[in-house]
C-alpha atoms as a PDB file:
ATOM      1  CA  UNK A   1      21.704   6.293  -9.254  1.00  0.00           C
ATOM      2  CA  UNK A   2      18.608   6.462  -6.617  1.00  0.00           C
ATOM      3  CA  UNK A   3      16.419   4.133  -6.663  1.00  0.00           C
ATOM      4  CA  UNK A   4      12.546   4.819  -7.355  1.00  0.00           C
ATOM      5  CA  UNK A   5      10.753   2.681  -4.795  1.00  0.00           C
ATOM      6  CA  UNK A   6       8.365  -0.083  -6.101  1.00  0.00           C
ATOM      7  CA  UNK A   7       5.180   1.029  -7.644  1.00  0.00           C
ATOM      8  CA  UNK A   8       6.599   4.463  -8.873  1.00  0.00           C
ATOM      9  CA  UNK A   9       6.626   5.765 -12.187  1.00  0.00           C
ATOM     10  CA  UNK A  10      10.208   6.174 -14.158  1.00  0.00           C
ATOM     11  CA  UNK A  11      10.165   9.693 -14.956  1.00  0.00           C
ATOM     12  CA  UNK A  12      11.722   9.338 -18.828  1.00  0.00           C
ATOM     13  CA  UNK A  13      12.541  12.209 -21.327  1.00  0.00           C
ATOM     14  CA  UNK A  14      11.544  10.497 -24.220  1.00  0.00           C
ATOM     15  CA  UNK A  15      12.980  11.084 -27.927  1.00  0.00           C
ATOM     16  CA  UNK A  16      10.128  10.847 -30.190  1.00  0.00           C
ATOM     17  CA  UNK A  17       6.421   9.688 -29.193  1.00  0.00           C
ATOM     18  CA  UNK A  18       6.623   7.013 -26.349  1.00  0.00           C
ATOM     19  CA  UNK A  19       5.240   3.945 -26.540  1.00  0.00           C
ATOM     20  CA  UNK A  20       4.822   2.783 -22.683  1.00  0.00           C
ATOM     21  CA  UNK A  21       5.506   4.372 -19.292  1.00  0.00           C
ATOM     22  CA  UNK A  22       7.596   2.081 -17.069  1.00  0.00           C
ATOM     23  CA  UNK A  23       6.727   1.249 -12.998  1.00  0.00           C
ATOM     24  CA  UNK A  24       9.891   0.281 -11.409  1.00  0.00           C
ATOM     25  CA  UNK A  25       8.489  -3.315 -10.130  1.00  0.00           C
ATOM     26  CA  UNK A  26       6.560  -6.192 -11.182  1.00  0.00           C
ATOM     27  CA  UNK A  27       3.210  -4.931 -10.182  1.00  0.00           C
ATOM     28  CA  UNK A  28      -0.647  -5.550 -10.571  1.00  0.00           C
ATOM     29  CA  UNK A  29      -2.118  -3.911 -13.470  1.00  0.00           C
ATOM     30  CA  UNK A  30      -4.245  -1.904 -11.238  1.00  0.00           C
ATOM     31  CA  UNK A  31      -1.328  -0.366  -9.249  1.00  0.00           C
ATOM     32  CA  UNK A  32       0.817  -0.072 -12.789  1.00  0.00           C
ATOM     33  CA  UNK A  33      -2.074   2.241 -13.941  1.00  0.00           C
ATOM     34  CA  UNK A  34      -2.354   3.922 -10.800  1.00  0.00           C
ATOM     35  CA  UNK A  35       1.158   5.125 -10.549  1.00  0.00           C
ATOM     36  CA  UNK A  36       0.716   6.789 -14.309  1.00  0.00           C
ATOM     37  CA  UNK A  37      -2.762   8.392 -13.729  1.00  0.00           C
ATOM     38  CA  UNK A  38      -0.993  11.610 -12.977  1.00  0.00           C
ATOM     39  CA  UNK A  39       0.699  11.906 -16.101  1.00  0.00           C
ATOM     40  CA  UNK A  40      -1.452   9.876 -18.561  1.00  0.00           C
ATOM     41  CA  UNK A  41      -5.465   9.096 -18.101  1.00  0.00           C
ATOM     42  CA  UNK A  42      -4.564   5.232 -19.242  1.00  0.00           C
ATOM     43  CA  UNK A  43      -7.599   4.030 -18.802  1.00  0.00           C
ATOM     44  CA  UNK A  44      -7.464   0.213 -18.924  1.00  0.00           C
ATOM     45  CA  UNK A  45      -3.994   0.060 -20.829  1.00  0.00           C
ATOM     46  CA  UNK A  46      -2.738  -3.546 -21.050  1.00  0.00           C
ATOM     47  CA  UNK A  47       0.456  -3.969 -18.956  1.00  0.00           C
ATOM     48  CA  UNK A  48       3.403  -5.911 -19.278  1.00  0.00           C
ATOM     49  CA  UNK A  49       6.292  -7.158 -16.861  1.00  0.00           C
ATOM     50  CA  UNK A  50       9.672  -7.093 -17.891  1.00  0.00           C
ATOM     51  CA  UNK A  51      12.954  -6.191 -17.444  1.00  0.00           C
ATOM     52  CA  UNK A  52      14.665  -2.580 -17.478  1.00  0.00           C
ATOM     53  CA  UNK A  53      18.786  -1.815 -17.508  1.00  0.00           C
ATOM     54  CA  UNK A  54      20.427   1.987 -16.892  1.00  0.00           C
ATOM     55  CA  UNK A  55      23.181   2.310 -19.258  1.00  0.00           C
ATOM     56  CA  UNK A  56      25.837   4.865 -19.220  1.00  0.00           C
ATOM     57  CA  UNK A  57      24.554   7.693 -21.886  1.00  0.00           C
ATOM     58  CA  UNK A  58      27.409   7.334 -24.711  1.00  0.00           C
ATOM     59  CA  UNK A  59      26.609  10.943 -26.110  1.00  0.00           C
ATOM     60  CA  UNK A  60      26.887  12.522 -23.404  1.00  0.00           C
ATOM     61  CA  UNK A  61      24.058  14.087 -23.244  1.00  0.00           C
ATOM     62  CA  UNK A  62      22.470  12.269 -20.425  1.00  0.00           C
ATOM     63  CA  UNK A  63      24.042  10.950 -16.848  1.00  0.00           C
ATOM     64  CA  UNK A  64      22.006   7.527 -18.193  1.00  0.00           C
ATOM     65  CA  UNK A  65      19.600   5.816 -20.611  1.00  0.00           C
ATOM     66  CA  UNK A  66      17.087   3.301 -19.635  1.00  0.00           C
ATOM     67  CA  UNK A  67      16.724   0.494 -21.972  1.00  0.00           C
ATOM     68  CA  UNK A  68      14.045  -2.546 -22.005  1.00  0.00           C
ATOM     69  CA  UNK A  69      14.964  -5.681 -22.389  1.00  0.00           C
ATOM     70  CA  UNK A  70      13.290  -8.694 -22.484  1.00  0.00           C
ATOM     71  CA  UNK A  71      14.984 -10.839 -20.151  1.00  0.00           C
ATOM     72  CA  UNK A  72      16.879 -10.969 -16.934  1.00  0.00           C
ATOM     73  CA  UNK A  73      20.351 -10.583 -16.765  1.00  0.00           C
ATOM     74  CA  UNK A  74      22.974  -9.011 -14.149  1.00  0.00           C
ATOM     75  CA  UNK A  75      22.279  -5.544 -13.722  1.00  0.00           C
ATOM     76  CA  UNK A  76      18.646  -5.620 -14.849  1.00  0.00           C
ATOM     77  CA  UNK A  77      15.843  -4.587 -12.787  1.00  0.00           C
ATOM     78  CA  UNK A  78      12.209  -5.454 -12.845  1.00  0.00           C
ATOM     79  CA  UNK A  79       9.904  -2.637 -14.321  1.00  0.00           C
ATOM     80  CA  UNK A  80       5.853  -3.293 -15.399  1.00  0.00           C
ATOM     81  CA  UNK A  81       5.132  -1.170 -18.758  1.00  0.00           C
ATOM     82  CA  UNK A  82       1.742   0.198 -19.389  1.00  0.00           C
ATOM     83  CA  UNK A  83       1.264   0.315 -22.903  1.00  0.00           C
ATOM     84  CA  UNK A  84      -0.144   2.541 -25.253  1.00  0.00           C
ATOM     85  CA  UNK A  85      -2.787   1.883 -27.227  1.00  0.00           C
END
């Protein structure tokens, strides 16, 4: 899979209502809100650094699934969320 570069929104189809939008990185607040301005006015969203992991889709309907988890471990890759309210 590509990789985004740091500071770049992960472009997710969500199922259901999301409840953040991930920037592949651990980065400032200010450039975690920046990089979702075009899709969501966030205003001053709180932010949050942790840890991301793409997983083989078992359905098959995707390539891959992105899943958050809250710690490091092999394979994981550093993300900032910027929450909704």
């Amino acid at each position: 899979m590509p990789r985004e570069p740091v500071g770049s929104m992960l472009y997710l189809h969500w199922e259901g209502d999301p409840d953040a939008e991930y920037v592949r990185g651990h980065v400032s607040p200010k450039e975690a809100r920046e990089a979702v301005r075009p899709e969501w006015d966030c205003g001053d969203a709180p932010t949050q650094h942790t840890w991301g992991r793409w997983v083989p889709d078992p359905t098959g309907e995707y390539d891959m699934r992105f899943y958050q988890v809250e710690e490091w471990s092999r394979g994981c890759f550093a993300v900032t969320a910027v929450l909704y309210g």
